[in-house]
N, C-alpha and C. Protein backbone atom coordinates (compact mmCIF):
# COMPACT_ATOMS: atom_id res chain seq x y z
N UNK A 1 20.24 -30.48 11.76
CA UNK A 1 21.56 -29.87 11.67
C UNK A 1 22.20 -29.78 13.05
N UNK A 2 22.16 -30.71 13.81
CA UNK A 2 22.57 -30.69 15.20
C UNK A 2 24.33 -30.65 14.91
N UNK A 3 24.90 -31.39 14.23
CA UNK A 3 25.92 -31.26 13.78
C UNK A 3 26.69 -30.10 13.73
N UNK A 4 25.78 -29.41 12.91
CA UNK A 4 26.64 -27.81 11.88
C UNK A 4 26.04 -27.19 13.95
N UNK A 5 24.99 -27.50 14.48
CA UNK A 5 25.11 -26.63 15.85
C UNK A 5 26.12 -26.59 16.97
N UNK A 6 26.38 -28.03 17.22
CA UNK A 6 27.56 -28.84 18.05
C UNK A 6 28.80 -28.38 17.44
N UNK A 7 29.10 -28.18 16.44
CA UNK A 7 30.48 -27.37 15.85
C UNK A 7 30.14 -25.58 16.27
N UNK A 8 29.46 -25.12 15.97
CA UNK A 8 29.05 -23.62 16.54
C UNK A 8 29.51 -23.54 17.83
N UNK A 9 28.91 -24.04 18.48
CA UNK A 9 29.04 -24.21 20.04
C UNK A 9 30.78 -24.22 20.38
N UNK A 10 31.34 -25.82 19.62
CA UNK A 10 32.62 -25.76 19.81
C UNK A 10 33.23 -24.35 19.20
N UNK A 11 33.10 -24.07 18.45
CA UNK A 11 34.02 -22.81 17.93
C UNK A 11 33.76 -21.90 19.08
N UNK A 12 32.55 -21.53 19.49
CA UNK A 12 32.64 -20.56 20.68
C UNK A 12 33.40 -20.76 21.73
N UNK A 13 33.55 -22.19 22.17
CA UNK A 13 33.86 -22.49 23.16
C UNK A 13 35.78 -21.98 22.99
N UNK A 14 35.90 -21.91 21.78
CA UNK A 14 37.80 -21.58 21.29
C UNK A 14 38.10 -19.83 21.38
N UNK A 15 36.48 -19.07 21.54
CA UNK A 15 37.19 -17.40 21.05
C UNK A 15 38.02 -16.99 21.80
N UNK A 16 39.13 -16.38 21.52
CA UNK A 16 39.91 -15.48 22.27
C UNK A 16 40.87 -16.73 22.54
N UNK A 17 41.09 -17.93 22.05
CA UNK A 17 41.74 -19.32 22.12
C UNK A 17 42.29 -19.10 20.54
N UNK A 18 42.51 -18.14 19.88
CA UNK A 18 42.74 -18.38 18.31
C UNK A 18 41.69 -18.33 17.75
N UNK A 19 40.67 -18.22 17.77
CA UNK A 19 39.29 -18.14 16.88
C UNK A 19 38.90 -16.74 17.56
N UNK A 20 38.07 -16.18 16.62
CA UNK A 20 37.49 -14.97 16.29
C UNK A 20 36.19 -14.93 17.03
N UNK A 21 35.87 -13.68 17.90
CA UNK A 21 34.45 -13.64 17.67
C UNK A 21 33.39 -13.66 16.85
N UNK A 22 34.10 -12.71 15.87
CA UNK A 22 33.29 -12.22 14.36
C UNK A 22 33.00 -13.39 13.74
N UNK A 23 33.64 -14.20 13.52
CA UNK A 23 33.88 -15.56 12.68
C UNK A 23 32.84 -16.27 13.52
N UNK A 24 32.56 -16.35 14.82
CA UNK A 24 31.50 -16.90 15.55
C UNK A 24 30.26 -16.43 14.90
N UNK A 25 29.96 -14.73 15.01
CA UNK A 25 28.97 -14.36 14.60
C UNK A 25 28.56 -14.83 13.25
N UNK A 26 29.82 -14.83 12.39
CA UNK A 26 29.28 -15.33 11.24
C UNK A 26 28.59 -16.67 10.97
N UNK A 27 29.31 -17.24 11.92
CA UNK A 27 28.28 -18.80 11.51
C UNK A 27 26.88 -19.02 12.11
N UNK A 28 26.80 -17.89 13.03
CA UNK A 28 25.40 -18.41 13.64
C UNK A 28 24.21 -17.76 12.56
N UNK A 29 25.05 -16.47 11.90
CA UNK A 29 24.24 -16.20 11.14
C UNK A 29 23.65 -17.20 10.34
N UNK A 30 24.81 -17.26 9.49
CA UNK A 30 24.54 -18.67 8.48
C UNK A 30 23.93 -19.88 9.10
N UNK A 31 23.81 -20.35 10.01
CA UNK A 31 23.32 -21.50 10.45
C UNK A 31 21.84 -20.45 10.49
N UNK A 32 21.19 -19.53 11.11
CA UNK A 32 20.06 -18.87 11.50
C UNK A 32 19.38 -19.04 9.96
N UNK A 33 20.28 -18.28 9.56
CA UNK A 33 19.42 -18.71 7.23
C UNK A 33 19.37 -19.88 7.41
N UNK A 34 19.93 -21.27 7.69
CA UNK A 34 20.14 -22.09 7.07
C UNK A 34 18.40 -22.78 7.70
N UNK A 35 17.91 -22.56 9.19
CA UNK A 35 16.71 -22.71 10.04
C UNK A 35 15.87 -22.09 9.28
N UNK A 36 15.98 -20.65 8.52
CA UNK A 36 14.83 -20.30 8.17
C UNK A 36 14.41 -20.63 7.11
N UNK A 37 15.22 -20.86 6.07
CA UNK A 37 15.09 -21.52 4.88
C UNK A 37 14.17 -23.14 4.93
N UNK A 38 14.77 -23.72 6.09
CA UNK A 38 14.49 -25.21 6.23
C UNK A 38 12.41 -24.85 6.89
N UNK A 39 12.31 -23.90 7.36
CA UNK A 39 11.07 -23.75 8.07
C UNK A 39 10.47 -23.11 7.29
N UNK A 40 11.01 -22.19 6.31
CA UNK A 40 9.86 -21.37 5.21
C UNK A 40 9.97 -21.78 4.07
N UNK A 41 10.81 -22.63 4.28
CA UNK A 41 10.69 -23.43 2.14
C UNK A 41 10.27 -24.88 2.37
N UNK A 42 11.25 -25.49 3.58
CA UNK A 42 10.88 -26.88 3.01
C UNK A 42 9.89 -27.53 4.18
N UNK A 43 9.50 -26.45 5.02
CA UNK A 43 8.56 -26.79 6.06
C UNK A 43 8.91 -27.93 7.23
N UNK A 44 9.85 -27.98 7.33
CA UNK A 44 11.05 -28.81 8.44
C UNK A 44 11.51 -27.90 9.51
N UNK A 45 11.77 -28.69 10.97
CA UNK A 45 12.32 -28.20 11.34
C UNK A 45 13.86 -28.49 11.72
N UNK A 46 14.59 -29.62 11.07
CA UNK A 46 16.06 -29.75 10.95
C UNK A 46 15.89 -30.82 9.26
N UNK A 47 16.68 -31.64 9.21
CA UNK A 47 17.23 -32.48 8.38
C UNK A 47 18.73 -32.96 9.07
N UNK A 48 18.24 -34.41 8.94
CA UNK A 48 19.61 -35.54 8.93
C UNK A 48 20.81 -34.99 8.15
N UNK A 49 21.70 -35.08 8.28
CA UNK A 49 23.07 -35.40 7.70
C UNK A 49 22.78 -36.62 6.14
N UNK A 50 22.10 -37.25 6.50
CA UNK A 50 22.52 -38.25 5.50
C UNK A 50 21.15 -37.92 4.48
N UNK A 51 19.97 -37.26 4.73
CA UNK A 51 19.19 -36.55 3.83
C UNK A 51 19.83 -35.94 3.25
N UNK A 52 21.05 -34.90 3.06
CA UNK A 52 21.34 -34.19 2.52
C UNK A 52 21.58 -34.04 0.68
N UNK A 53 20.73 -33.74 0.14
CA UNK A 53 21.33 -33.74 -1.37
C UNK A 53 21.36 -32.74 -1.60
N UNK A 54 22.24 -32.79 -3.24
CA UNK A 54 22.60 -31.83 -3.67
C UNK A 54 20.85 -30.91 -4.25
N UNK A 55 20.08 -31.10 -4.26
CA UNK A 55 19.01 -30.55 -4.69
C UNK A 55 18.15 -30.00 -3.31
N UNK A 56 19.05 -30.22 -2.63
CA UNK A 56 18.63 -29.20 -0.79
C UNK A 56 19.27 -27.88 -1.35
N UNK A 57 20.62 -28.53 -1.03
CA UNK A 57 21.79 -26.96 -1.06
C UNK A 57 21.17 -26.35 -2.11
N UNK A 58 21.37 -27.29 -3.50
CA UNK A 58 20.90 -25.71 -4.73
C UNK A 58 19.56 -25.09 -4.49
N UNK A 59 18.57 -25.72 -3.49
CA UNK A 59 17.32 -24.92 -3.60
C UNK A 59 17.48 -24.05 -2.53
N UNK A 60 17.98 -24.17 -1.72
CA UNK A 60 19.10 -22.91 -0.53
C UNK A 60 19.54 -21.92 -0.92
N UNK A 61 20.74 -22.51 -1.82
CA UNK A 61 21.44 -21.53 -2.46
C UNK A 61 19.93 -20.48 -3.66
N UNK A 62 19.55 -21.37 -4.09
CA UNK A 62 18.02 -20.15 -4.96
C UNK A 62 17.57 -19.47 -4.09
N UNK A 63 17.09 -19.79 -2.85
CA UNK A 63 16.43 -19.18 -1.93
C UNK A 63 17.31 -18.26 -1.30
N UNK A 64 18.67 -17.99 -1.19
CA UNK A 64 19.14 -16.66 -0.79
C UNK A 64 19.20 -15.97 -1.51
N UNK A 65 19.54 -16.25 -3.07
CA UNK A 65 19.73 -15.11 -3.93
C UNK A 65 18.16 -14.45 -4.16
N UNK A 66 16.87 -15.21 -3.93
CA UNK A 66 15.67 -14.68 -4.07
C UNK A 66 15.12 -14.57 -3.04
N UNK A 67 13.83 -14.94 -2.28
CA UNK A 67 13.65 -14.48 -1.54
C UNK A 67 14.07 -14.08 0.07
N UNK A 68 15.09 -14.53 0.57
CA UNK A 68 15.92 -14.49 1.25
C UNK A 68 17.09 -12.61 0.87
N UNK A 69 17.03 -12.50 -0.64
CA UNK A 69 17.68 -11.18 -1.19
C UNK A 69 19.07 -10.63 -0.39
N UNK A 70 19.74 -12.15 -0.43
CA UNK A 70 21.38 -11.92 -0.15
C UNK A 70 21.77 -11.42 -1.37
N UNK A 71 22.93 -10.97 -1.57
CA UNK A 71 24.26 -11.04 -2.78
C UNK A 71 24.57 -12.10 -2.93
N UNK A 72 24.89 -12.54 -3.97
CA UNK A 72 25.81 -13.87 -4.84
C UNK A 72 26.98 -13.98 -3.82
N UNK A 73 27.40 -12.97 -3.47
CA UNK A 73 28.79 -13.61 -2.47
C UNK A 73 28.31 -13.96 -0.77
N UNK A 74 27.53 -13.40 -0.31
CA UNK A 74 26.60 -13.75 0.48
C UNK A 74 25.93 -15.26 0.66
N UNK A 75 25.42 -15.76 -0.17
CA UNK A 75 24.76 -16.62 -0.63
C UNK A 75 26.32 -17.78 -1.08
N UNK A 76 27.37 -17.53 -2.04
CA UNK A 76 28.31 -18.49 -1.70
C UNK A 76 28.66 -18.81 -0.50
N UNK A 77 29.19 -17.72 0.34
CA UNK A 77 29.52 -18.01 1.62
C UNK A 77 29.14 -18.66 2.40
N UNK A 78 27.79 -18.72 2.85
CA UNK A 78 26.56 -19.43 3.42
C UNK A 78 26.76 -20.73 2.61
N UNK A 79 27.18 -21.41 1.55
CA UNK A 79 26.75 -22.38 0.89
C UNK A 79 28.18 -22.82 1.77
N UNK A 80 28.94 -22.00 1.22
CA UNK A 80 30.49 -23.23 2.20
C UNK A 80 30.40 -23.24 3.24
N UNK A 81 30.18 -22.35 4.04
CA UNK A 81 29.88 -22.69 5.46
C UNK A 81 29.33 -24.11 5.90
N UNK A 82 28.38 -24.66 4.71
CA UNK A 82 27.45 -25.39 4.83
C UNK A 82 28.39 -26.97 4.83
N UNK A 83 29.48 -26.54 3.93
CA UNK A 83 30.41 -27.81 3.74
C UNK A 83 30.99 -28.10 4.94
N UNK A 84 31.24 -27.25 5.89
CA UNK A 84 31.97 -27.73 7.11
C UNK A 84 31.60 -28.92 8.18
N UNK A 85 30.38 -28.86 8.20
CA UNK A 85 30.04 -29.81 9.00
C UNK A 85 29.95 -31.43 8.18
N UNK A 86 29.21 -31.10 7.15
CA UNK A 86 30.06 -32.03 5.99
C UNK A 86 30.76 -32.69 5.64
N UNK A 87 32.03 -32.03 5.57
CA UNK A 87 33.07 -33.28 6.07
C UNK A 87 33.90 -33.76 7.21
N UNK A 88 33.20 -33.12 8.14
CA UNK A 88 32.86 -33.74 9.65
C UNK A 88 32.02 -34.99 9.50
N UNK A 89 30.96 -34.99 9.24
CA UNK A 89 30.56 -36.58 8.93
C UNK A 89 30.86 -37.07 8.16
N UNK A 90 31.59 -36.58 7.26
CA UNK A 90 31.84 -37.94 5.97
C UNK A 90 33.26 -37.90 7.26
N UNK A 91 33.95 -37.56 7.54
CA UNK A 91 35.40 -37.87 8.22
C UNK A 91 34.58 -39.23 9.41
N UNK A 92 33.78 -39.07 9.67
CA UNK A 92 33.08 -40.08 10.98
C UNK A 92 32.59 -40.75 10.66
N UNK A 93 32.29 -40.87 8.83
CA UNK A 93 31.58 -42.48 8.13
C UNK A 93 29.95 -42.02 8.09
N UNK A 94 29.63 -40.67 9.00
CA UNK A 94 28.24 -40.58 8.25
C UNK A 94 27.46 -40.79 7.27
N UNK A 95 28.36 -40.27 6.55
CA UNK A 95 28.12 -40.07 4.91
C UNK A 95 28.83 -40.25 4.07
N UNK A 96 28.53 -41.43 2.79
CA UNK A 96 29.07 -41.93 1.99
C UNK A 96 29.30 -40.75 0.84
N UNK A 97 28.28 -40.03 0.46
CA UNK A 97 28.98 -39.01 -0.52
C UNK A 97 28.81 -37.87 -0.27
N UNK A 98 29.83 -36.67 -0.25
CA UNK A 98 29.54 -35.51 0.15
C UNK A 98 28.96 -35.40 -0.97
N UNK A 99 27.55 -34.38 -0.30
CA UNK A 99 26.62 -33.86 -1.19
C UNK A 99 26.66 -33.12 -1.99
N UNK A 100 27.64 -32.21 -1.79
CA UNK A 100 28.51 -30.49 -2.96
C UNK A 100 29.56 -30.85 -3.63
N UNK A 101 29.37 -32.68 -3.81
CA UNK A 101 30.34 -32.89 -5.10
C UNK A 101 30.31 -32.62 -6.11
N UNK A 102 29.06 -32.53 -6.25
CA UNK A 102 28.66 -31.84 -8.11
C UNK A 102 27.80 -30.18 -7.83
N UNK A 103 27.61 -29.78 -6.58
CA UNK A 103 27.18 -28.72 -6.72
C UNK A 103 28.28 -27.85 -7.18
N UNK A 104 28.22 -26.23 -7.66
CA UNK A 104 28.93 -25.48 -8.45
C UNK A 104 28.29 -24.44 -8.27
N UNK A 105 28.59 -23.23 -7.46
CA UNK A 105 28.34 -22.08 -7.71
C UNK A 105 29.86 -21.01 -7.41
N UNK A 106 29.66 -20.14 -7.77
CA UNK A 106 30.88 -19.07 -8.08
C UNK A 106 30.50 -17.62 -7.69
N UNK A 107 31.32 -16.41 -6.66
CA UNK A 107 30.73 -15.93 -6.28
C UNK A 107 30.63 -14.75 -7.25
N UNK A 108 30.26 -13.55 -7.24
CA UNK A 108 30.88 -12.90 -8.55
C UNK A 108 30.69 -11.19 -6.99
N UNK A 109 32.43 -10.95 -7.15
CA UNK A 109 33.01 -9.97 -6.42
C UNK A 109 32.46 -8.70 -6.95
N UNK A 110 32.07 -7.75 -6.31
CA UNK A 110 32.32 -6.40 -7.20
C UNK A 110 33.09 -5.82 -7.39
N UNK A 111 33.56 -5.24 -8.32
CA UNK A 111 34.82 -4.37 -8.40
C UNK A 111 35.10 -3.15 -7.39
N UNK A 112 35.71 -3.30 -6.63
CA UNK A 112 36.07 -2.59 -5.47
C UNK A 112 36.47 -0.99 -6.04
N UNK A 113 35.87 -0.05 -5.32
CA UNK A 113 36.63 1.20 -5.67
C UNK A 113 37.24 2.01 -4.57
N UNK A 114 37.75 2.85 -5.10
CA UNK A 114 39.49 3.25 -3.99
C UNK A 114 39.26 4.69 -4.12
N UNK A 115 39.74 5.34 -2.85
CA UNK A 115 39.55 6.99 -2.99
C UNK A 115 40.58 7.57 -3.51
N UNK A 116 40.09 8.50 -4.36
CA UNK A 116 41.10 9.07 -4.95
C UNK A 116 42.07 10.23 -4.11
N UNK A 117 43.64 10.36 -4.58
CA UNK A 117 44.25 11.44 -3.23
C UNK A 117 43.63 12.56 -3.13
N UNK A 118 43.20 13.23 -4.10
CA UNK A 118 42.24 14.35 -4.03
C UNK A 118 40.89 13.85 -2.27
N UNK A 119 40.46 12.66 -2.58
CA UNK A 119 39.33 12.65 -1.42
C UNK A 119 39.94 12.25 -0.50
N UNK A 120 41.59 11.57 -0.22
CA UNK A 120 42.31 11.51 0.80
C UNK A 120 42.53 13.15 1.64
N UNK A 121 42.68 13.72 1.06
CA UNK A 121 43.63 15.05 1.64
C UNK A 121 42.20 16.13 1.55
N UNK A 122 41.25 15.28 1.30
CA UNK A 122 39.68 15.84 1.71
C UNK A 122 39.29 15.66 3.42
N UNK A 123 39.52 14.48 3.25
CA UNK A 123 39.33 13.99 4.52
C UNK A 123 40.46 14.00 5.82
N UNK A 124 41.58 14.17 5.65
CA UNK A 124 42.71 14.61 6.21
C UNK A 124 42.33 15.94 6.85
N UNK A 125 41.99 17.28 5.61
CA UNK A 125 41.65 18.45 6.13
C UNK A 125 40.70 18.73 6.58
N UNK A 126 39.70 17.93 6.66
CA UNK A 126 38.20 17.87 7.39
C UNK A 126 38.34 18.72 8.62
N UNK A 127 37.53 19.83 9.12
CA UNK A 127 37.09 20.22 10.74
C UNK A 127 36.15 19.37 11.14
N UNK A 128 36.91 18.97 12.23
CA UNK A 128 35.77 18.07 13.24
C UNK A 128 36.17 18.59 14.40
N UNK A 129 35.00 18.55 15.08
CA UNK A 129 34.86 19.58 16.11
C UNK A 129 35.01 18.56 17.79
N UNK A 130 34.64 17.40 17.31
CA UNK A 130 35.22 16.57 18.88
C UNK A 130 36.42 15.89 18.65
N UNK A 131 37.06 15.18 19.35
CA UNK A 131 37.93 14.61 19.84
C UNK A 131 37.91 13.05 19.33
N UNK A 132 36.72 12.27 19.63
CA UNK A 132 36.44 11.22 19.38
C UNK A 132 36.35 11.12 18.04
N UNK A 133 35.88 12.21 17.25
CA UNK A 133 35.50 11.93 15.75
C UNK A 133 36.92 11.99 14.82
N UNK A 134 37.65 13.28 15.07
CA UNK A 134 39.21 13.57 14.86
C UNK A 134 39.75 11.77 14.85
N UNK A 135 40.03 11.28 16.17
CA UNK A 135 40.74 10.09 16.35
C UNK A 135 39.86 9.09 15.58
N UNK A 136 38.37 8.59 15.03
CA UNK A 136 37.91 7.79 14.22
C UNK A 136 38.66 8.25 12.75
N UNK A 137 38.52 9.15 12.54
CA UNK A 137 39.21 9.67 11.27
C UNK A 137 40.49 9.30 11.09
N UNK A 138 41.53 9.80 12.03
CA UNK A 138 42.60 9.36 11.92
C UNK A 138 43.17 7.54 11.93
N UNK A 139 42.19 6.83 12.67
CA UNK A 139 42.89 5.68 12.23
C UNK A 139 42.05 5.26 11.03
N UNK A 140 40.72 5.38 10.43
CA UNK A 140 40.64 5.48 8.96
C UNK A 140 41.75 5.49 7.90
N UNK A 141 42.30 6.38 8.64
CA UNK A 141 43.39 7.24 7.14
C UNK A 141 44.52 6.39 7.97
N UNK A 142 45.19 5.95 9.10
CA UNK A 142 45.95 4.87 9.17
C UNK A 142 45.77 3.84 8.49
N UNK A 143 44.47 3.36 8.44
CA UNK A 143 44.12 1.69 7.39
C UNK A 143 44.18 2.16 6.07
N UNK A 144 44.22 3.21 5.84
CA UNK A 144 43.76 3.78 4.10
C UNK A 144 45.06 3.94 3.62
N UNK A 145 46.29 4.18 4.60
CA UNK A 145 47.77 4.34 4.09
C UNK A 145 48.63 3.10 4.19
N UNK A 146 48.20 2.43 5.22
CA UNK A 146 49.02 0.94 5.84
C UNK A 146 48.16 -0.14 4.89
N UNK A 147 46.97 -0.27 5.23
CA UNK A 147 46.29 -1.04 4.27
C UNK A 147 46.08 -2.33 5.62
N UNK A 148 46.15 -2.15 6.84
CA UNK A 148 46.02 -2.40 8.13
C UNK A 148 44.53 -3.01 8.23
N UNK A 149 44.10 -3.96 8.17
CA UNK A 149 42.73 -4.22 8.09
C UNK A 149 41.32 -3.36 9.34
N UNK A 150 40.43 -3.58 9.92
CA UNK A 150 40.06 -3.04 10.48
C UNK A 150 40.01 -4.26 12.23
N UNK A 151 39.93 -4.91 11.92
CA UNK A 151 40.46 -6.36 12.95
C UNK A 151 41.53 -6.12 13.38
N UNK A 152 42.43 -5.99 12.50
CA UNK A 152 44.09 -5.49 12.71
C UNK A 152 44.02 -4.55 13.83
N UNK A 153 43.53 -3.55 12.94
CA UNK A 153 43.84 -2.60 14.14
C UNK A 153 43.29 -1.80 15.37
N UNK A 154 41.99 -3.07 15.69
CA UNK A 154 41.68 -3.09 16.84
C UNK A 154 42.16 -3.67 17.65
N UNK A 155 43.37 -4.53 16.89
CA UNK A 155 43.83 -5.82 18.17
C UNK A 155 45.05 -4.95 18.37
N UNK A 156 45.57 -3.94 18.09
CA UNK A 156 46.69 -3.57 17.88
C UNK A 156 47.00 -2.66 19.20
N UNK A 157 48.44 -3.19 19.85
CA UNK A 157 48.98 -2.36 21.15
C UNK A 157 50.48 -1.64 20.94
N UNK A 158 50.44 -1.07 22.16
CA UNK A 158 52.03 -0.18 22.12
C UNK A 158 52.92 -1.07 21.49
N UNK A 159 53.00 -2.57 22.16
CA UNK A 159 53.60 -3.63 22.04
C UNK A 159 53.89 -4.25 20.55
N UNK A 160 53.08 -4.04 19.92
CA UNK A 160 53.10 -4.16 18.05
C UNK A 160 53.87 -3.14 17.11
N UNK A 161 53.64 -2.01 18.07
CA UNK A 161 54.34 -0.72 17.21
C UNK A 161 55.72 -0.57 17.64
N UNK A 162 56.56 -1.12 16.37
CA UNK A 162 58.17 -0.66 16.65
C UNK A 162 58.41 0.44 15.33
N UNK A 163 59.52 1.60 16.37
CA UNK A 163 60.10 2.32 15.22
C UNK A 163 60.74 2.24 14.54
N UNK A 164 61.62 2.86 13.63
CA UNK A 164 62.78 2.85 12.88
C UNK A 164 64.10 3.62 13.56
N UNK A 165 65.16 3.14 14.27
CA UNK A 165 65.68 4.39 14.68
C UNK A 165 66.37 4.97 13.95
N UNK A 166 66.95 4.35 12.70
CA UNK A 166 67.37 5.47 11.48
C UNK A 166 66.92 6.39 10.61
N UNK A 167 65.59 6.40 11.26
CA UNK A 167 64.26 7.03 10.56
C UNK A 167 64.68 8.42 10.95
N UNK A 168 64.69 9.50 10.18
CA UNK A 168 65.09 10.97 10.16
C UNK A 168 63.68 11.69 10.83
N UNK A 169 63.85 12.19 11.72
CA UNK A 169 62.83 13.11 12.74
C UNK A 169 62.73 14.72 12.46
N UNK A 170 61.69 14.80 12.22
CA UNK A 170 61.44 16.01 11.77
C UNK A 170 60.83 17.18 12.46
């Protein structure tokens, strides 16, 4: 997988260039499963590009949902990740057929649950006794009202925040 590594590398080489750190971390993860899987299942320590079949990935993909004991969305994710480098060589003539042409898996989301205003105006009236904990709280309940992601609003400066000046002051 020198490939899916040489793309890692490049993406690092872009953070803070438009690419993400996090998004870094994420692939090394996934590439790190992708080493351990190859060393505790199939007793390898890489595989070619052009080895690749679809009866690798699906025994990958088995091996996170079992002993590996990712989540189904976990375990998709890691599987696409896997496509990227992928069609990097089929784009360079490596490889005549991408291998996840007939693979098929689907992730299955959980149903997300939401606080109710009752546990909003729980947490609003909370005593907290430092300073630091008060201000974690409060931009909580900024993302919980804006819907402001948590990325968002770490990247976020004076410079982002404009007011309203017809906005009535109270």
């Amino acid at each position: 997988m020198v490939l899916f590594r040489e793309q890692i590398e490049s993406y690092k080489e872009k953070i803070g260039k438009g690419k993400a750190e996090s998004t870094y971390r994420g692939l090394v993860a996934d590439y790190k499963s992708l080493l351990l899987f190859m060393k505790t299942k199939k007793n390898i320590e890489d595989i070619a590009i052009d080895e690749l079949e679809k009866s690798f990935i699906e025994d990958y993909y088995t091996w996170m949902l079992g002993t590996a004991g990712n989540a189904n969305a976990t375990a998709f994710n890691r599987v696409n990740t896997l496509k990227w480098p992928m069609y990097i060589a089929q784009e360079k003539g490596w490889l005549r057929v991408h291998p996840f042409t007939s693979f098929e898996c689907k992730p299955e989301y959980k149903k997300r649950s939401f606080l109710t205003e009752e546990e909003l105006q729980r947490i609003i009236h909370v005593e907290l006794k430092y300073k630091r904990q008060r201000a974690m709280r409060d931009m909580f309940l900024f993302m919980c009202f804006t819907g402001l992601s948590y990325v968002d609003l770490k990247a976020i400066t004076y410079d982002n925040i404009h007011t309203d000046s017809t906005a009535a002051h109270g």
